[in-house]
PDB file of N, CA and C in Angstrom:
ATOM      1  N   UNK A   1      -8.800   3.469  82.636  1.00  0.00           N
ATOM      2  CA  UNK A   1      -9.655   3.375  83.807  1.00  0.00           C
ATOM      3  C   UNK A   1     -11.047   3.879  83.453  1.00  0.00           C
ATOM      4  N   UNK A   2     -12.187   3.389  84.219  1.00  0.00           N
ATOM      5  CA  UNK A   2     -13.391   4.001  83.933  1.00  0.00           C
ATOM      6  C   UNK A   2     -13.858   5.648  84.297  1.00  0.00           C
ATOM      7  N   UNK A   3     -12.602   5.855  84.883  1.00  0.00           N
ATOM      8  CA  UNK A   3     -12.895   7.075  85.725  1.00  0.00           C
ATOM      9  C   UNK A   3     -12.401   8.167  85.124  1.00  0.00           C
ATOM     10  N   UNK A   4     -12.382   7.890  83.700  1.00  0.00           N
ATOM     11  CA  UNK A   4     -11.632   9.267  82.677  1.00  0.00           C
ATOM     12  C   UNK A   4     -12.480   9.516  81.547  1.00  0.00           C
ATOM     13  N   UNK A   5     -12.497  10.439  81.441  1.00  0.00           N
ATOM     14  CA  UNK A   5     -13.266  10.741  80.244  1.00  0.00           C
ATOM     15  C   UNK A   5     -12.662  12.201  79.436  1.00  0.00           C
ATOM     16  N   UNK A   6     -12.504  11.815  78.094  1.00  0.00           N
ATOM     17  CA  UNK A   6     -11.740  12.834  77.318  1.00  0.00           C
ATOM     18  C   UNK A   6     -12.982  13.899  76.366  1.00  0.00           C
ATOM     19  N   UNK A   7     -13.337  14.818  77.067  1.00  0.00           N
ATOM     20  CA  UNK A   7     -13.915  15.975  75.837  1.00  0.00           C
ATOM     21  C   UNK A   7     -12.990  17.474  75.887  1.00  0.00           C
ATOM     22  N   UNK A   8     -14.240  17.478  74.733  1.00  0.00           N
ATOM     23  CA  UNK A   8     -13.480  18.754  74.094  1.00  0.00           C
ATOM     24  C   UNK A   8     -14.246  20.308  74.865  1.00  0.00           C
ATOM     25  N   UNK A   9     -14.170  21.153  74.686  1.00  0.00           N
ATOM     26  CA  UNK A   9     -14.386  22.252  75.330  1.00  0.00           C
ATOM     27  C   UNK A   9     -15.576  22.914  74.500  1.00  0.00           C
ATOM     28  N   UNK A  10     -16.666  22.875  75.032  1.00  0.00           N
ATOM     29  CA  UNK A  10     -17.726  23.564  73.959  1.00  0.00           C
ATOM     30  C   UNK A  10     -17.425  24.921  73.639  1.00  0.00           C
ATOM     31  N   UNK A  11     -17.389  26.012  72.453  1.00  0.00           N
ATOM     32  CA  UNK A  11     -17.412  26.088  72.228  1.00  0.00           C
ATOM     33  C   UNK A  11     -17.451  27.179  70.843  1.00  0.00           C
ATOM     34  N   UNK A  12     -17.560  28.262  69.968  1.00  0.00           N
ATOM     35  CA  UNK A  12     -18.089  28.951  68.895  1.00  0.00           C
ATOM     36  C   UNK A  12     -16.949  29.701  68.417  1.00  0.00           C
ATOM     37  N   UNK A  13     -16.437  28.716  67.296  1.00  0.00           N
ATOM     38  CA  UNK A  13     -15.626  29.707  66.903  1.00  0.00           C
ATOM     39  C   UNK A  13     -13.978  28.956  67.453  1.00  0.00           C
ATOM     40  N   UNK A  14     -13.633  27.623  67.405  1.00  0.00           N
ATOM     41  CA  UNK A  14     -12.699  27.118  67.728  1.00  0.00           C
ATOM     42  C   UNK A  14     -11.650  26.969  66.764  1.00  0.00           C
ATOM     43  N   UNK A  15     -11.715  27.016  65.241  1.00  0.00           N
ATOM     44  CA  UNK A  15     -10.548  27.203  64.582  1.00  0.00           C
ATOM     45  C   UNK A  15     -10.186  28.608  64.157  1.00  0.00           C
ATOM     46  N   UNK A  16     -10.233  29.525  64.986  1.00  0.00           N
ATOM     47  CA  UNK A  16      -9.958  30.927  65.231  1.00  0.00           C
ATOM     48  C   UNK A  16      -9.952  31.672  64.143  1.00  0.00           C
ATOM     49  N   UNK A  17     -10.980  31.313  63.268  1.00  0.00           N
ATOM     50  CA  UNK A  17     -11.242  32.142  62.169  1.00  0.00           C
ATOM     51  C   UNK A  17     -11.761  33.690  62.786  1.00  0.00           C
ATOM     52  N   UNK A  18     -12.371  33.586  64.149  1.00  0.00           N
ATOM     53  CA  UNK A  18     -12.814  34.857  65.055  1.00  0.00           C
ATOM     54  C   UNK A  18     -12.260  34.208  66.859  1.00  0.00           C
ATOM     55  N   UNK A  19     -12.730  35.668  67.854  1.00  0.00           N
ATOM     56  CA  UNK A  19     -11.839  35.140  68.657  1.00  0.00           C
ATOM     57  C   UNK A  19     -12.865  33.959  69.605  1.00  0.00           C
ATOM     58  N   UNK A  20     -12.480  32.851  69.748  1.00  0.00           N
ATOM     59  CA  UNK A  20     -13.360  31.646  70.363  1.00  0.00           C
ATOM     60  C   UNK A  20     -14.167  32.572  71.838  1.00  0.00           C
ATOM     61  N   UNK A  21     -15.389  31.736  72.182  1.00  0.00           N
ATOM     62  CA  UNK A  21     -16.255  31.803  72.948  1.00  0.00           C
ATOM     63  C   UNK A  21     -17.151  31.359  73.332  1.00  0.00           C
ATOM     64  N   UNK A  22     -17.828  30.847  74.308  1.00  0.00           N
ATOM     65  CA  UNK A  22     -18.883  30.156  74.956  1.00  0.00           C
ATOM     66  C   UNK A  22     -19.369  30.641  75.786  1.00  0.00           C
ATOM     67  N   UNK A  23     -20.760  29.674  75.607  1.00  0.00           N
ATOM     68  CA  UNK A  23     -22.098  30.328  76.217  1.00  0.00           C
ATOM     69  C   UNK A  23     -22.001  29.804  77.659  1.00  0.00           C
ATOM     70  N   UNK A  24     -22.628  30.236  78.525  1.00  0.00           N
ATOM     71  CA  UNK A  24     -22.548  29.650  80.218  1.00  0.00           C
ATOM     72  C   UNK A  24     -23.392  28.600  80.036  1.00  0.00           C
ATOM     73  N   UNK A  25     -24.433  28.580  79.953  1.00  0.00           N
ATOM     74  CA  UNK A  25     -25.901  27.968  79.504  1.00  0.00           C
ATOM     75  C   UNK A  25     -24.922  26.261  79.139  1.00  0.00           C
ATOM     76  N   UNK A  26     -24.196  26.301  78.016  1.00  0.00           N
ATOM     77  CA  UNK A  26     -23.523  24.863  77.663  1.00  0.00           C
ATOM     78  C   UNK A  26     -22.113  24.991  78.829  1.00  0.00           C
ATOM     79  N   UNK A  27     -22.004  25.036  79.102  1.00  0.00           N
ATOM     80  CA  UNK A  27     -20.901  25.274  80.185  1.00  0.00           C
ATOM     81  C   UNK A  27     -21.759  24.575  81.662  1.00  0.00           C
ATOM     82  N   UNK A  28     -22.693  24.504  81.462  1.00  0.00           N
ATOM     83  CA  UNK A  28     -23.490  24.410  82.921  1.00  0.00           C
ATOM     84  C   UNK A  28     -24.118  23.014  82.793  1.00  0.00           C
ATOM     85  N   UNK A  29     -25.026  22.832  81.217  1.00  0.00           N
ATOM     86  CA  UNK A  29     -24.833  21.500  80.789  1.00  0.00           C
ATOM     87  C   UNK A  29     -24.011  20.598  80.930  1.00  0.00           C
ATOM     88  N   UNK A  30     -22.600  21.147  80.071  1.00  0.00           N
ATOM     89  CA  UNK A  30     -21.682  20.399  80.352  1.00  0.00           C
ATOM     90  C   UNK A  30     -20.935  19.166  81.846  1.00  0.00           C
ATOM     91  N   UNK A  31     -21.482  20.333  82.754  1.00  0.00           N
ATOM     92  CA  UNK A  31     -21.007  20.208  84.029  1.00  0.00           C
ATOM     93  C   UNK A  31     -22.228  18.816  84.836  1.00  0.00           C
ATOM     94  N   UNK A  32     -23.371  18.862  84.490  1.00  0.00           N
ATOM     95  CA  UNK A  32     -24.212  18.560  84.953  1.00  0.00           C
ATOM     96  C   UNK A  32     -24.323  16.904  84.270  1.00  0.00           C
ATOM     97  N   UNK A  33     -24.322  17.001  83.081  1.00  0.00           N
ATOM     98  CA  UNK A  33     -23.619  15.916  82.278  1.00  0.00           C
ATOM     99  C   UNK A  33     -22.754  14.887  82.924  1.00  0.00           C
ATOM    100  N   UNK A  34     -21.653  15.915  83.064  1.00  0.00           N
ATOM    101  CA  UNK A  34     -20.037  14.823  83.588  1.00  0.00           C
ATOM    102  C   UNK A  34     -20.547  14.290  85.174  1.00  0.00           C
ATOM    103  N   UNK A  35     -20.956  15.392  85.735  1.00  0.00           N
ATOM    104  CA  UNK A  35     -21.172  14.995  87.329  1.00  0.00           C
ATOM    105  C   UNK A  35     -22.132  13.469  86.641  1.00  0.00           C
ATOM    106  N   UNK A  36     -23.605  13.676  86.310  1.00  0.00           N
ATOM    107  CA  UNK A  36     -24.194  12.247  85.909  1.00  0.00           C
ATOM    108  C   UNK A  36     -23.434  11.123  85.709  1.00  0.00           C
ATOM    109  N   UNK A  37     -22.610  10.991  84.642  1.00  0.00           N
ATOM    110  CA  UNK A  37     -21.822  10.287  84.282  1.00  0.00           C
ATOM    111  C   UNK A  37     -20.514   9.791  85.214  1.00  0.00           C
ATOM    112  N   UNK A  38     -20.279  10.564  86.094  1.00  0.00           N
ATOM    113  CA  UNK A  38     -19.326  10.027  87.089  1.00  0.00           C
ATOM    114  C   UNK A  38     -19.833   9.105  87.909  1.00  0.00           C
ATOM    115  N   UNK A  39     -21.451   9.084  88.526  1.00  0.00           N
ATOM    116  CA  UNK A  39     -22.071   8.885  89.905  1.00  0.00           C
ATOM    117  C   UNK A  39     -22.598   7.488  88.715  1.00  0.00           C
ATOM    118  N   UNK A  40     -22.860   7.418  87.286  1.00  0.00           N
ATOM    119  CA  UNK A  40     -23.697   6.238  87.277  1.00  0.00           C
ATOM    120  C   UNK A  40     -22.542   5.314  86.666  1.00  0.00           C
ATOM    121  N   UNK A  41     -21.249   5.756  86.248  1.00  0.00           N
ATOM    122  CA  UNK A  41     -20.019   5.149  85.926  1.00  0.00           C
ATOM    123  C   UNK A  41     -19.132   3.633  86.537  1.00  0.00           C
ATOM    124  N   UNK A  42     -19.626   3.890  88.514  1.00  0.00           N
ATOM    125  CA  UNK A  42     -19.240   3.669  89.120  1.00  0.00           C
ATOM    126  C   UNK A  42     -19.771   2.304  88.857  1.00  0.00           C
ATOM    127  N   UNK A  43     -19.054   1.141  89.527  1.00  0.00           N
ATOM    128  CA  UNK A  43     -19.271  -0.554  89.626  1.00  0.00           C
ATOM    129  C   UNK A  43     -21.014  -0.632  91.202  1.00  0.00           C
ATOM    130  N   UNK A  44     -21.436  -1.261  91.077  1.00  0.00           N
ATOM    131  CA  UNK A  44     -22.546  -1.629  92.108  1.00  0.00           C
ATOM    132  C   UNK A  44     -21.703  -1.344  93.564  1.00  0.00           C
ATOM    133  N   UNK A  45     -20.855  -1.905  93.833  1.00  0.00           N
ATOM    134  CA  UNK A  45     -20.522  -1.709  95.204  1.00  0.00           C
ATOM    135  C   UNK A  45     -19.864  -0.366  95.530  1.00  0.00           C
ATOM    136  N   UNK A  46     -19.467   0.132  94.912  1.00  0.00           N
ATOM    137  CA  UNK A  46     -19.200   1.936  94.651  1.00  0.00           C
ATOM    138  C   UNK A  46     -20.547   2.471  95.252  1.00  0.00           C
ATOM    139  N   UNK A  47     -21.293   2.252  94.646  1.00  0.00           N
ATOM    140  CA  UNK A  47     -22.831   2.580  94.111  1.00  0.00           C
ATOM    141  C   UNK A  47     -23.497   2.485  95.928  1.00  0.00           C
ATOM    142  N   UNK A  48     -23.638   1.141  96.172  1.00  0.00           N
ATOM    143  CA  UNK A  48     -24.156   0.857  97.579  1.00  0.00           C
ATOM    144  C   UNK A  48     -23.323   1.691  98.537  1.00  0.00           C
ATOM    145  N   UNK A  49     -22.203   1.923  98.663  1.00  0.00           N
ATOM    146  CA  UNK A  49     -21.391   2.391  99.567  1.00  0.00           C
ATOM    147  C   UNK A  49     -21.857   4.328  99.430  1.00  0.00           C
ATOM    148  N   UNK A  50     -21.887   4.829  98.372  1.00  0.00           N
ATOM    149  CA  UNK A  50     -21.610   5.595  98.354  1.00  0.00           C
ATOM    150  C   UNK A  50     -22.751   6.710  98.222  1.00  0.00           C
ATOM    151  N   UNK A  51     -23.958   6.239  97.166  1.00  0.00           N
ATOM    152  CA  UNK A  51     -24.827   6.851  96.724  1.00  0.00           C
ATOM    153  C   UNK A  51     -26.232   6.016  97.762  1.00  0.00           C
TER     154      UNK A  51
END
């Protein structure tokens, strides 16, 4: 479906050579990103109806 999208979890330190951690800062990106990508994802009549 168009409505999935698979990532990975940002980030530092993910093959636990130390203990993993991330910054808020990419965490907030992240978020701001996916929301974009959901709202311009959508087909035209999604789009008219909704936005």
């Amino acid at each position: 479906t168009p409505n999935v999208s698979i990532i990975g979890y940002p980030a530092a330190y993910t093959h636990f050579d130390k203990t993993p951690f991330s910054h808020m800062h990419d965490l907030v990106h992240l978020t701001k990103t996916l929301v974009m990508l959901a709202l311009i994802a959508q087909d035209a009549e999604w789009q008219a109806q909704f936005l």
